[in-house]
Every structure is written in C-alpha cells, then in structure tokens.
C-alpha atoms as a PDB file:
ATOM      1  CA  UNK A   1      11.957 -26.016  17.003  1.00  0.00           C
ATOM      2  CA  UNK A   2       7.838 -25.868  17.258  1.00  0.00           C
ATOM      3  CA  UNK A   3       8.400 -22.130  18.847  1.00  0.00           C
ATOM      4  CA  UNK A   4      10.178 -20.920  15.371  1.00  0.00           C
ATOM      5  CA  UNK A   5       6.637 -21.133  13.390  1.00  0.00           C
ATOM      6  CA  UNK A   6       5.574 -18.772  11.599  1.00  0.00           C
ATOM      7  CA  UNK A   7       1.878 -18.297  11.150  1.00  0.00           C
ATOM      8  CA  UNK A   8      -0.611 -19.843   8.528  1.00  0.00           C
ATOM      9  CA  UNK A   9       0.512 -17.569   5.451  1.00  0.00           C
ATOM     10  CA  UNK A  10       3.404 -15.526   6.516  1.00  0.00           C
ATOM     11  CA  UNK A  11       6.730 -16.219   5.653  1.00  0.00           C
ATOM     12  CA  UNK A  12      10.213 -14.709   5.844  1.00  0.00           C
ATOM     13  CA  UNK A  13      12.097 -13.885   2.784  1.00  0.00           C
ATOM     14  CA  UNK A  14      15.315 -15.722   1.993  1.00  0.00           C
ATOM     15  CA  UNK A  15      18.221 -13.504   0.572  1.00  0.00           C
ATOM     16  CA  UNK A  16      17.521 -14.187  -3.048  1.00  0.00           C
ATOM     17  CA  UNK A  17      13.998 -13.416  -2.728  1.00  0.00           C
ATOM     18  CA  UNK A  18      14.679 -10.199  -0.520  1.00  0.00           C
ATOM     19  CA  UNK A  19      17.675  -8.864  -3.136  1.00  0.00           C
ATOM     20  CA  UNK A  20      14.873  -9.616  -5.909  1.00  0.00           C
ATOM     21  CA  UNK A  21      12.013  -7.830  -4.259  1.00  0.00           C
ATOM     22  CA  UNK A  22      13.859  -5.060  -3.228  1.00  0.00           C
ATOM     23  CA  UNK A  23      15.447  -3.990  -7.023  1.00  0.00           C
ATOM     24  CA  UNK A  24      12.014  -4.510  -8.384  1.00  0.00           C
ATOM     25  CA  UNK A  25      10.526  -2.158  -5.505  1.00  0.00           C
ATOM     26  CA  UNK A  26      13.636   0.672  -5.841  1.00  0.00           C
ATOM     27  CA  UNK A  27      13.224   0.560  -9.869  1.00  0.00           C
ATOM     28  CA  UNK A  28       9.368   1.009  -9.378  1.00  0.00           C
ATOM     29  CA  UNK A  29      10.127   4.102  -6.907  1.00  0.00           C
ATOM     30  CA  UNK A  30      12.305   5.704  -9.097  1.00  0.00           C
ATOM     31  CA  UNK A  31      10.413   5.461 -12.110  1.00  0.00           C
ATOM     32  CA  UNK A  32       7.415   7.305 -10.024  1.00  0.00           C
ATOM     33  CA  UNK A  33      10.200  10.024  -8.403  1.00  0.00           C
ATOM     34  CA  UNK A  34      11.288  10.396 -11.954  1.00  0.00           C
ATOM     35  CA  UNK A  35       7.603  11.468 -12.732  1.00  0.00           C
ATOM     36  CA  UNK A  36       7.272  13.641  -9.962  1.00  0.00           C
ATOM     37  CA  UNK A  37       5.616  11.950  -7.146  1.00  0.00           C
ATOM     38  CA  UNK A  38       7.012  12.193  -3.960  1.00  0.00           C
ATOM     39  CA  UNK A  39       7.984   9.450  -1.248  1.00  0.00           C
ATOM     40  CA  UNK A  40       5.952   9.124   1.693  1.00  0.00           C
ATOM     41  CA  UNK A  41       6.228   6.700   4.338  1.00  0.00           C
ATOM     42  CA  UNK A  42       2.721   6.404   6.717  1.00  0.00           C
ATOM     43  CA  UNK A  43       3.451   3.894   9.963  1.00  0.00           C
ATOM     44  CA  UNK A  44       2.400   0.325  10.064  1.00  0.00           C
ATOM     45  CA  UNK A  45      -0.257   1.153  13.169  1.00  0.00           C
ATOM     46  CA  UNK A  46      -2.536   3.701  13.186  1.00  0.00           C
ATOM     47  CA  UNK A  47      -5.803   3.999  15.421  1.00  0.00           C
ATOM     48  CA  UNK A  48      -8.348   1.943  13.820  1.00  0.00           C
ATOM     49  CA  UNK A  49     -10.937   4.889  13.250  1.00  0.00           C
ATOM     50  CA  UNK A  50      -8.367   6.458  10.967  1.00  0.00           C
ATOM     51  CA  UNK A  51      -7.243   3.132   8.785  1.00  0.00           C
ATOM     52  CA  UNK A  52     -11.219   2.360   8.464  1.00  0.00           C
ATOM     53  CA  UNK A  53     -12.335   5.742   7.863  1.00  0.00           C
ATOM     54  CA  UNK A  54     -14.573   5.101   4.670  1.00  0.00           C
ATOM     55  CA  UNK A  55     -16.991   2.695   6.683  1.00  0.00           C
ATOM     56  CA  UNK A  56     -15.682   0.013   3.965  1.00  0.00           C
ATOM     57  CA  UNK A  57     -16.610  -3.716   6.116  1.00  0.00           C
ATOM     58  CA  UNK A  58     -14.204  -5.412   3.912  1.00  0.00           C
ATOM     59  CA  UNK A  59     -11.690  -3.368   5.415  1.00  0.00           C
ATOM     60  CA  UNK A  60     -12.380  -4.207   8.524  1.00  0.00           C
ATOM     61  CA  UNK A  61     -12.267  -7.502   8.905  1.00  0.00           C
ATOM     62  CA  UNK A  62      -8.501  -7.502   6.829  1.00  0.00           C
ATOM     63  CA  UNK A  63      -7.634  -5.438   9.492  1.00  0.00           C
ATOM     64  CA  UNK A  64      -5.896  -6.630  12.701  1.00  0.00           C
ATOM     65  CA  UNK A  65      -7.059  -4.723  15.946  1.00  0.00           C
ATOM     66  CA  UNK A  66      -5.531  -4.207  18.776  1.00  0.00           C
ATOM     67  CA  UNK A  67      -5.885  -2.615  22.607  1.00  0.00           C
ATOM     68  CA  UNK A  68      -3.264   0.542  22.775  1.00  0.00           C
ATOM     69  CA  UNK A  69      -1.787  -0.091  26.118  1.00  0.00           C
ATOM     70  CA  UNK A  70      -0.848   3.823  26.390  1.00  0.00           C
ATOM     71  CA  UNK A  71      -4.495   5.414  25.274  1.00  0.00           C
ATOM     72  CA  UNK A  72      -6.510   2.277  25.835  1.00  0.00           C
ATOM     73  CA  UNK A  73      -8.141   2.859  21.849  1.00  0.00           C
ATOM     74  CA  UNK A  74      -8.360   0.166  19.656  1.00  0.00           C
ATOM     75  CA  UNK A  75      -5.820   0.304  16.970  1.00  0.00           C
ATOM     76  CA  UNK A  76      -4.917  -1.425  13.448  1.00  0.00           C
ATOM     77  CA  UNK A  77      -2.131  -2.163  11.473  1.00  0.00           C
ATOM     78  CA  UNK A  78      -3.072  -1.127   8.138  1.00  0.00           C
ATOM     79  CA  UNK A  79      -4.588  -3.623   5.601  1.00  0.00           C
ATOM     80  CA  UNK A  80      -3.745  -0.970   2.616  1.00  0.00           C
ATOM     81  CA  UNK A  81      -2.211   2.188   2.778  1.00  0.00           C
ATOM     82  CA  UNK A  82      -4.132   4.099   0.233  1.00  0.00           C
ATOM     83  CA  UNK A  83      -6.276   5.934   2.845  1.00  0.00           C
ATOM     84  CA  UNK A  84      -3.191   6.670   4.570  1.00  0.00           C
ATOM     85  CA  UNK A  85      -1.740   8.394   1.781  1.00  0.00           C
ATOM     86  CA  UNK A  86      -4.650  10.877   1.512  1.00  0.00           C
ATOM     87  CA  UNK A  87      -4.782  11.375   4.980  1.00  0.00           C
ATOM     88  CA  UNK A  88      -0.960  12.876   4.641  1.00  0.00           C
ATOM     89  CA  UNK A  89      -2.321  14.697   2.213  1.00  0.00           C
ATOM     90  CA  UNK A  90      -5.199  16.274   3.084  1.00  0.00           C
ATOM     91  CA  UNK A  91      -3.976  16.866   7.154  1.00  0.00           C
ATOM     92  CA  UNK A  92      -0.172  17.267   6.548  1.00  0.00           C
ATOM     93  CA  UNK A  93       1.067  18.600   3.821  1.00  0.00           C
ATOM     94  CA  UNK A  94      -2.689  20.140   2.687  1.00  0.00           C
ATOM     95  CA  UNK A  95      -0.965  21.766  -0.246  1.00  0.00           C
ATOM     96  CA  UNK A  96      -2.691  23.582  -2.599  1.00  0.00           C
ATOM     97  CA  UNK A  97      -2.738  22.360  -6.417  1.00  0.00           C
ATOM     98  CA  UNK A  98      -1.766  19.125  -7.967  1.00  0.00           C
ATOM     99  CA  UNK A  99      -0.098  16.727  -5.377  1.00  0.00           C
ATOM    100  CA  UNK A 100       1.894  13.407  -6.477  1.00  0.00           C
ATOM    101  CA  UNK A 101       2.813  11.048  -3.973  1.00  0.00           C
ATOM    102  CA  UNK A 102       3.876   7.563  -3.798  1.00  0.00           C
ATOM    103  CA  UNK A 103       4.828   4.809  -1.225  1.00  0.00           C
ATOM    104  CA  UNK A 104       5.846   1.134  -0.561  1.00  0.00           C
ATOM    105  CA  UNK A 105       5.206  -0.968   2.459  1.00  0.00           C
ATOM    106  CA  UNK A 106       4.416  -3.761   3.447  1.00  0.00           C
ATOM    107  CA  UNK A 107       0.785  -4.644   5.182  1.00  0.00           C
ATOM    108  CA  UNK A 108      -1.276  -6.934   6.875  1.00  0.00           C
ATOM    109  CA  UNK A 109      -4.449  -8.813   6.162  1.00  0.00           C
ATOM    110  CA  UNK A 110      -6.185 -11.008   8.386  1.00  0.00           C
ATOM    111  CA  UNK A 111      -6.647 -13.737   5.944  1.00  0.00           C
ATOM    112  CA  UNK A 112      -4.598 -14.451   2.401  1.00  0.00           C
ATOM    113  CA  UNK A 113      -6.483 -12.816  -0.660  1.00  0.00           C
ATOM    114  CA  UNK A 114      -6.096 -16.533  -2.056  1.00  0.00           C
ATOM    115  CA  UNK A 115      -4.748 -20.014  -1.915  1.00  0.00           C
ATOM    116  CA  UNK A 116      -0.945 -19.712  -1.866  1.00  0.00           C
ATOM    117  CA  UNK A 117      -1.193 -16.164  -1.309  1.00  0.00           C
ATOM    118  CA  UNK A 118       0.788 -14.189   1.625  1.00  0.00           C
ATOM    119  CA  UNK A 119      -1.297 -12.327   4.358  1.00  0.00           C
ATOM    120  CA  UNK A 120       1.578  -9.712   4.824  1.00  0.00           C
ATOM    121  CA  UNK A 121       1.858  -8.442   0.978  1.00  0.00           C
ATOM    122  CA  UNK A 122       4.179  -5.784  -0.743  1.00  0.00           C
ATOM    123  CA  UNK A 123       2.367  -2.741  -1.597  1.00  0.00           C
ATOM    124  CA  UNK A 124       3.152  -0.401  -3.640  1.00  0.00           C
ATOM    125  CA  UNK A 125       1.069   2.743  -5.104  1.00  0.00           C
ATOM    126  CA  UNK A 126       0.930   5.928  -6.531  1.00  0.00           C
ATOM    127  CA  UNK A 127      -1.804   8.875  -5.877  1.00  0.00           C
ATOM    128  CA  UNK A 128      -2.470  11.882  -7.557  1.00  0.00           C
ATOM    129  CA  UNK A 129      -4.831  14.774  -5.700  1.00  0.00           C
ATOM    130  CA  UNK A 130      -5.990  18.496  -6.564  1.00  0.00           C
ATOM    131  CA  UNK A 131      -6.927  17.217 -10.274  1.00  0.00           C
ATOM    132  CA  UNK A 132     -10.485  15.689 -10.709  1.00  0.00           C
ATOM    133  CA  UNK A 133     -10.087  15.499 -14.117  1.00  0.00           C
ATOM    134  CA  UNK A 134      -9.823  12.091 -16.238  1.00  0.00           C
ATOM    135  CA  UNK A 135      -6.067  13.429 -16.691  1.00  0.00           C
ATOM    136  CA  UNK A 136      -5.191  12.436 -13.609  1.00  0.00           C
ATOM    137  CA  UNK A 137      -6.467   8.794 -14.220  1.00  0.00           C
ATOM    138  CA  UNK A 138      -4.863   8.313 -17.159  1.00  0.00           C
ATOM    139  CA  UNK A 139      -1.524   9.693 -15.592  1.00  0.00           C
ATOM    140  CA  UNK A 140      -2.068   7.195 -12.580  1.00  0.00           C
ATOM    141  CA  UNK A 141      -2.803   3.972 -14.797  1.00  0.00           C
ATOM    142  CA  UNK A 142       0.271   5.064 -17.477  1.00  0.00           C
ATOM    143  CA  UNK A 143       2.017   4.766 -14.113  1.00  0.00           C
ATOM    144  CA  UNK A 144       1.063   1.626 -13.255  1.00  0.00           C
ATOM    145  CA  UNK A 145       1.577   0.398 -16.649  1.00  0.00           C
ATOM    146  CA  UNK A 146       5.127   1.476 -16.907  1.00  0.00           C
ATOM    147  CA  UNK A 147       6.119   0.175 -13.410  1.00  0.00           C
ATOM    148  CA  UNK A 148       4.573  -3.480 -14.502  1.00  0.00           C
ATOM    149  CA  UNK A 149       6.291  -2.895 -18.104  1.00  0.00           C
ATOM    150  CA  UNK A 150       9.406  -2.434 -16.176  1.00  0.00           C
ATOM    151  CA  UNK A 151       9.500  -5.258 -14.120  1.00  0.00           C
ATOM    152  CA  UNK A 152       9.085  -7.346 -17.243  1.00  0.00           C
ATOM    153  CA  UNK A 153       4.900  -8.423 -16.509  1.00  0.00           C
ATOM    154  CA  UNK A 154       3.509  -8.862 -19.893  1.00  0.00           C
ATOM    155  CA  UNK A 155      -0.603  -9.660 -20.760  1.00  0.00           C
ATOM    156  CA  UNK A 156      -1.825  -7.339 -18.411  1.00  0.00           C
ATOM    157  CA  UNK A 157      -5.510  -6.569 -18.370  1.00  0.00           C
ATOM    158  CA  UNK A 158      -7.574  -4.141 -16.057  1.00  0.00           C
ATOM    159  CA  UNK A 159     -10.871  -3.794 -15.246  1.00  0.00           C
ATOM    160  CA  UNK A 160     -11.901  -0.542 -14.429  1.00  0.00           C
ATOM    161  CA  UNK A 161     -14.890   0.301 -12.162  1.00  0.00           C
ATOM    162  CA  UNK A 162     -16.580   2.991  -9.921  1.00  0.00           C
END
C-alpha cells in the first residue's frame, strides 16, 4: 500500500534486528551503571532554544522544528542528546561534586550522516561533570572503549580534537 512508506532513510526494525539492538544497548548500560553512572532519560522534544543552545549551525539544520500548538514556540526533536544531558545536570539535579550519567535514545536528523545511513540513529553516551581534569577524559574514553570491546568492534581508532 503507497500510504505504508516510510520516509527516505527511516526504517522499522524487524524482530531480529530489534532483539539484537536491544542486548547490545542493555549490555552497554550496564557496563556504564556498573561504573557508576546513572540512567537518565531526557524527552524526544524539547523547545528548540534549549536543544540548540550552543549556537552550533550544524545543529540546527539536523534538527527538525516544529510549531507547539499549546505555547505557539518553535520546538525540536533532538538531533543528539548530549546537551540534554548537561542540561539535567546543571538545572535538575545541580549536584555538587563529580556527577556520572548516561543515556540511550534514539534521535532524529534531518538528513542521513551518509549513504546507507539511518536519519533516526541509536545513541548512546556517557558524561562525566564536576571534574575538569584530564581524569575525567580518560575515564569517559576507557568507557567508550570497553562498551565497543564488549560488543565485539575490533580496529577502533579515534581522533581526538578541541
């Protein structure tokens, strides 16, 4: 039927697939709970001032936009849900001290990062705030290293920038 489509680079996930993604995003999770972070969930729409807070243009144009019918403000679905995180942080839970916190969602970006690519990606992540010291980014990246050991990804090489 033409009114089942789907749009250009979105898909839905079959059962094998789903069962698949889900183990490799519970083992992830509990490796991270098991090193102290905590589970946060932040909501798929936001107002867009708040998802696009650092002024970043590639952000905004992954992000889709939308008229609030309640408020009449333009809102997003998030694109990434790093700036999220620290916004639980810093408004909600505004704890004093070191702070681990991790999450997994799914967003949306407005077009694939590349051929064959989905536009509604997995994401998972890990944050680490009230340290500044290079600590903290080796804890983060040992993180991320484990969780891609564990689901069996092998070669891995990362660039590292500012």
């Amino acid at each position: 039927m033409p009114n089942w489509l789907l749009p250009e680079f979105i898909q839905d996930m079959l059962p094998d697939e789903a069962a698949c993604i889900e183990r490799m995003r519970a083992s992830v999770l509990e490796l991270l709970r098991l090193n102290g972070y905590q589970l946060v969930a932040p909501p798929l729409l936001e107002y867009a001032e708040s998802l696009l807070a650092d002024d970043s243009r590639d952000m905004d144009l992954r992000s889709f936009k939308l008229v609030d019918q309640m408020s009449g403000r333009t809102l997003a679905l998030r694109a990434d849900m790093t700036l999220q995180v620290a916004r639980i942080d810093a408004h909600l839970l505004n704890r004093k001290g070191v702070v681990r916190m991790c999450y997994a969602g799914s967003v949306l970006h407005t077009q694939p990062a590349g051929v064959m690519r989905t536009r509604e990606p997995l994401q998972v992540g890990a944050e680490l705030y009230g340290h500044a010291g290079l600590e903290s980014d080796l804890e983060v990246q040992s993180m991320m290293l484990k969780s891609l050991a564990l689901l069996g990804i092998q070669g891995v090489h990362i660039d590292l920038g500012h």
